[in-house]
N, C-alpha and C. Protein backbone atom coordinates (compact mmCIF):
# COMPACT_ATOMS: atom_id res chain seq x y z
N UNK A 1 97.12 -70.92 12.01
CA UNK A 1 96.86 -72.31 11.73
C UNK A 1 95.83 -72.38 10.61
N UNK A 2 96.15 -72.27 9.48
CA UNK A 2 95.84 -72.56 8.49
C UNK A 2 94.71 -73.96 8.57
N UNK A 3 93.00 -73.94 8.73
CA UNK A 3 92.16 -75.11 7.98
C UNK A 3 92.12 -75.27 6.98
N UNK A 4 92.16 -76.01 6.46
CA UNK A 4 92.03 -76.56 4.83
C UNK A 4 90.51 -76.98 4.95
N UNK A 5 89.86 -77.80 5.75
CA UNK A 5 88.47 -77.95 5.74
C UNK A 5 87.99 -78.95 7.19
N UNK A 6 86.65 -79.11 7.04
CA UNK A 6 86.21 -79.39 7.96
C UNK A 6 84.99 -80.54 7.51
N UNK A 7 84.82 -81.40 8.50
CA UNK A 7 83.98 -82.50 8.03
C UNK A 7 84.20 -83.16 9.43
N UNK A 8 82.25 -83.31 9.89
CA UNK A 8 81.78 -83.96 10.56
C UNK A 8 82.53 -83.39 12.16
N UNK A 9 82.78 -82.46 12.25
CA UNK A 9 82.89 -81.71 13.71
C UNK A 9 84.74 -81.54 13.32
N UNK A 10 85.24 -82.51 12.88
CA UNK A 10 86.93 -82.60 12.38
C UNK A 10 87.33 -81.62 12.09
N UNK A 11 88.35 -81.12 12.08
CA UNK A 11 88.99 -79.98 12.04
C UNK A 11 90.12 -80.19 11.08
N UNK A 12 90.69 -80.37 10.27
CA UNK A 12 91.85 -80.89 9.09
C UNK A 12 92.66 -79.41 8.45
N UNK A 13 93.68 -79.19 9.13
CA UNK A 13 94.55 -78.17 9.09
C UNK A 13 96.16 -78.51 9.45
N UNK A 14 96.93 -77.23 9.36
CA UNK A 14 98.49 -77.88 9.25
C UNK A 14 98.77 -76.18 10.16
N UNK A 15 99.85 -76.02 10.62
CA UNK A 15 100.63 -75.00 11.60
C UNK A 15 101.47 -74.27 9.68
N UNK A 16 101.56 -72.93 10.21
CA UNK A 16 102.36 -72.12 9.55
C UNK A 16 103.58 -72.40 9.81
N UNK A 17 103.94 -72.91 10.87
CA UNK A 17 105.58 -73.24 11.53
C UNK A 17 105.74 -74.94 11.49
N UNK A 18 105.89 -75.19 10.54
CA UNK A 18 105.96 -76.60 10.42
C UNK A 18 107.41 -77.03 10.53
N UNK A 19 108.23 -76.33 11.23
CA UNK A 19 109.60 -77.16 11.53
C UNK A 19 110.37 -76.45 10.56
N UNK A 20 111.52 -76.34 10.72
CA UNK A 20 112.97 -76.26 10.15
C UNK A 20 113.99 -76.90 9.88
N UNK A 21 114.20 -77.67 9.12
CA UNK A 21 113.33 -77.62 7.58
C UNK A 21 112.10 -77.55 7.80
N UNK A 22 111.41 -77.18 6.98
CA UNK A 22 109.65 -77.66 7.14
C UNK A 22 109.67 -79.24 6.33
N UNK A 23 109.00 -80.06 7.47
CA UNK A 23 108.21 -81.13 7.04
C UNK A 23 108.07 -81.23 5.88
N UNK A 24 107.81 -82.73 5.23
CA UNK A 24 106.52 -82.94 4.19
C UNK A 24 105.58 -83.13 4.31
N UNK A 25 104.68 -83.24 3.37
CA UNK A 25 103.16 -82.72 3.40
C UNK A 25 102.56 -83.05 4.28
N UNK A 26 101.59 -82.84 5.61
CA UNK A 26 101.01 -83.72 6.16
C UNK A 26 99.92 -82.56 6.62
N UNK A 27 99.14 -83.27 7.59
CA UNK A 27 97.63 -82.74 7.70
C UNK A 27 97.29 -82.95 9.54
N UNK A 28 97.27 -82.17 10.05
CA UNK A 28 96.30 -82.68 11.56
C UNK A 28 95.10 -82.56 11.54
N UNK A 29 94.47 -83.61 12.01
CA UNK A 29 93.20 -83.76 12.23
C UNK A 29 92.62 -83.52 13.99
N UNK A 30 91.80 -82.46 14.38
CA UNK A 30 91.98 -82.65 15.36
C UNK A 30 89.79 -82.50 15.86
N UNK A 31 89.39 -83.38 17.05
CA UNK A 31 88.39 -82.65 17.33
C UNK A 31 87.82 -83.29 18.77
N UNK A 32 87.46 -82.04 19.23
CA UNK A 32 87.40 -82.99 20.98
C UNK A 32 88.64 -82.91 22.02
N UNK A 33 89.30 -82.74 21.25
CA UNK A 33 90.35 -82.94 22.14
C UNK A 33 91.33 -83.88 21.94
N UNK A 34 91.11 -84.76 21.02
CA UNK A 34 92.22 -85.70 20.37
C UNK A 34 92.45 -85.08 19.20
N UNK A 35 93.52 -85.83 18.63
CA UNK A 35 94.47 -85.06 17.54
C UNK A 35 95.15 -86.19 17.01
N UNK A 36 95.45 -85.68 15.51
CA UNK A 36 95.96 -86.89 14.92
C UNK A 36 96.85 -86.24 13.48
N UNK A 37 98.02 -86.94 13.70
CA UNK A 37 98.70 -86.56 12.41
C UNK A 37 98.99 -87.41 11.16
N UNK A 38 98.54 -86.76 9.79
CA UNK A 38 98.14 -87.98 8.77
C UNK A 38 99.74 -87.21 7.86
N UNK A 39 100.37 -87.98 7.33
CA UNK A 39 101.96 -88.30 6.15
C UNK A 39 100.73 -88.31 4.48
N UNK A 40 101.20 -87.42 4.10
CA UNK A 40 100.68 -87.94 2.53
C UNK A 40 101.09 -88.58 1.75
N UNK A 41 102.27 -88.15 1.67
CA UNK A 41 103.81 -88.76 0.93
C UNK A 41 104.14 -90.25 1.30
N UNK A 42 104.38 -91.45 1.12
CA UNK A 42 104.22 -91.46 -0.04
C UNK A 42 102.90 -91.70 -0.76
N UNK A 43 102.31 -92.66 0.98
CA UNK A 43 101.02 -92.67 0.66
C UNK A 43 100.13 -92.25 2.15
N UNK A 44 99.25 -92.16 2.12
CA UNK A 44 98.48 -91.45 3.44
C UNK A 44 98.76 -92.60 4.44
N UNK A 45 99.17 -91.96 5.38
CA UNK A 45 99.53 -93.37 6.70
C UNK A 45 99.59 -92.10 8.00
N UNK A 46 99.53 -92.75 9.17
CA UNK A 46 99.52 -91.83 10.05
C UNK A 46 100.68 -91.92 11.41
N UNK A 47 100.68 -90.39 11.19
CA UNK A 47 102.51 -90.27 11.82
C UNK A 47 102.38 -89.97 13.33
N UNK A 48 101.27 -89.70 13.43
CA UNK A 48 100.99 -90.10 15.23
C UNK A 48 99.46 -90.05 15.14
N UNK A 49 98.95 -90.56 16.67
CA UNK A 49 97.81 -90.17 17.00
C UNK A 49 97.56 -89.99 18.68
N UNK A 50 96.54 -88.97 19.24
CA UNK A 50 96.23 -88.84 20.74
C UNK A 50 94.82 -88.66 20.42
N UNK A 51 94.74 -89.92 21.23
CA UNK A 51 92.80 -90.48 21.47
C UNK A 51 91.80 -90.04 20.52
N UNK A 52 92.18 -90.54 19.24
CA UNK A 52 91.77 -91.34 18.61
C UNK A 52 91.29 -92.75 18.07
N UNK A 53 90.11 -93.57 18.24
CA UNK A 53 90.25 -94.94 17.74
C UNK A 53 90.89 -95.81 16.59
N UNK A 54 90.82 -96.84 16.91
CA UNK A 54 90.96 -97.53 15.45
C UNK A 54 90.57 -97.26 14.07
N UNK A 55 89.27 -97.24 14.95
CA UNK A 55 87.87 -96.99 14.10
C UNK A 55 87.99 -95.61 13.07
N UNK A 56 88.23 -94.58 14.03
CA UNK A 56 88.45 -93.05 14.21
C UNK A 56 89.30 -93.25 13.06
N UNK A 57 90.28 -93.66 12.89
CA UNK A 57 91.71 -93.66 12.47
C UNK A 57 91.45 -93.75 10.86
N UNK A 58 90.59 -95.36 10.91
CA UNK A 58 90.60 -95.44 9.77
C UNK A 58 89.31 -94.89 8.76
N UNK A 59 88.50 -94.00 9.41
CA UNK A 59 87.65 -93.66 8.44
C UNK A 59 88.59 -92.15 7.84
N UNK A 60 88.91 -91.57 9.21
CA UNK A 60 90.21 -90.23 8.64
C UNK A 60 90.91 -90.50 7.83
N UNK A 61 91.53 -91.79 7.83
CA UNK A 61 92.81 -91.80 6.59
C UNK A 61 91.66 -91.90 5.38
N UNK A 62 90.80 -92.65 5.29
CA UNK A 62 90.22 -92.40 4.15
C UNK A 62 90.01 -91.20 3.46
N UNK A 63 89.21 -90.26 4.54
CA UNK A 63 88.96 -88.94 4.02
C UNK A 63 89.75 -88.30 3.66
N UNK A 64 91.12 -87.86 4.53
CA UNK A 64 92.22 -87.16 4.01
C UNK A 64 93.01 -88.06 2.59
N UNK A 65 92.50 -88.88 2.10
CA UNK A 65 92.79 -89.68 0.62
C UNK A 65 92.03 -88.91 -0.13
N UNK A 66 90.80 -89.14 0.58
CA UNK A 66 89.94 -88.55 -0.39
C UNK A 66 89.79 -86.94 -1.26
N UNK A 67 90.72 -86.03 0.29
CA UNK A 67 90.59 -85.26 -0.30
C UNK A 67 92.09 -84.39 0.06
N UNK A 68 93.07 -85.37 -0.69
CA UNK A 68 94.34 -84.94 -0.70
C UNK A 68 94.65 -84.32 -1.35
N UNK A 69 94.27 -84.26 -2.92
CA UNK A 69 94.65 -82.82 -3.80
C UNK A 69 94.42 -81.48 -3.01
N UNK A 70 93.31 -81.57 -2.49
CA UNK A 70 93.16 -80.11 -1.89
C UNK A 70 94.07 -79.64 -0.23
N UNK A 71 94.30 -80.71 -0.14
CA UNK A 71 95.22 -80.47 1.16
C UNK A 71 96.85 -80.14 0.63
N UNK A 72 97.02 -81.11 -0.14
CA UNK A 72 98.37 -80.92 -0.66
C UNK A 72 98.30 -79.38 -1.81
N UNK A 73 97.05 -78.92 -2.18
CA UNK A 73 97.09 -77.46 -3.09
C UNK A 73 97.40 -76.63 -1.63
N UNK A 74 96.74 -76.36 -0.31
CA UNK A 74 96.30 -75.42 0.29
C UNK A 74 97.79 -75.34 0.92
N UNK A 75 98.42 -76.73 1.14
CA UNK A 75 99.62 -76.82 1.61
C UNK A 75 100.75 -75.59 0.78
N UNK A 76 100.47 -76.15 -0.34
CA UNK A 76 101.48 -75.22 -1.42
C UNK A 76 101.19 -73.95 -2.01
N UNK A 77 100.41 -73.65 -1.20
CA UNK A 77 99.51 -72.13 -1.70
C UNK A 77 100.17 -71.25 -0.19
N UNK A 78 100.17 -71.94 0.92
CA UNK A 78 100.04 -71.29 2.08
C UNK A 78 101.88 -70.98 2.11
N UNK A 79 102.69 -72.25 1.64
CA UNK A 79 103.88 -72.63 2.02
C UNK A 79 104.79 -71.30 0.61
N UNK A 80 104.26 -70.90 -0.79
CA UNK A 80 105.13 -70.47 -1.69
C UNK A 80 105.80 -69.22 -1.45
């Protein structure tokens, strides 16, 4: 399980086995014990979540905006 990075206890990483086909780009966020899956494509929106807030929700989508080049590089570095 590949991290891409970490911020504020968060954990922001993707599985080596991302499905067959493999998925598009996306990112789990996980910490505590809840978990959350963020879509990059077309634009960052989130493709599930477990106990996570609102709140929670929307400061993550920000961050994973913020730092989507590097998620979407680590994605295509890990995936070639």
């Amino acid at each position: 399980m590949p991290i891409v990075f970490r911020w504020r206890g968060y954990r922001f990483h993707f599985f080596s086995n991302e499905g067959d086909p493999r998925e598009p780009v996306h990112v789990h966020v996980t910490k505590d014990g809840a978990d959350a899956k963020f879509w990059l494509q077309p634009e960052v929106n989130v493709a599930y979540n477990k106990g996570f807030s609102a709140r929670d929700l929307a400061v993550l989508s920000a961050v994973v905006e913020e730092h989507r080049a590097e998620i979407e590089r680590a994605w295509d570095e890990h995936f070639a």
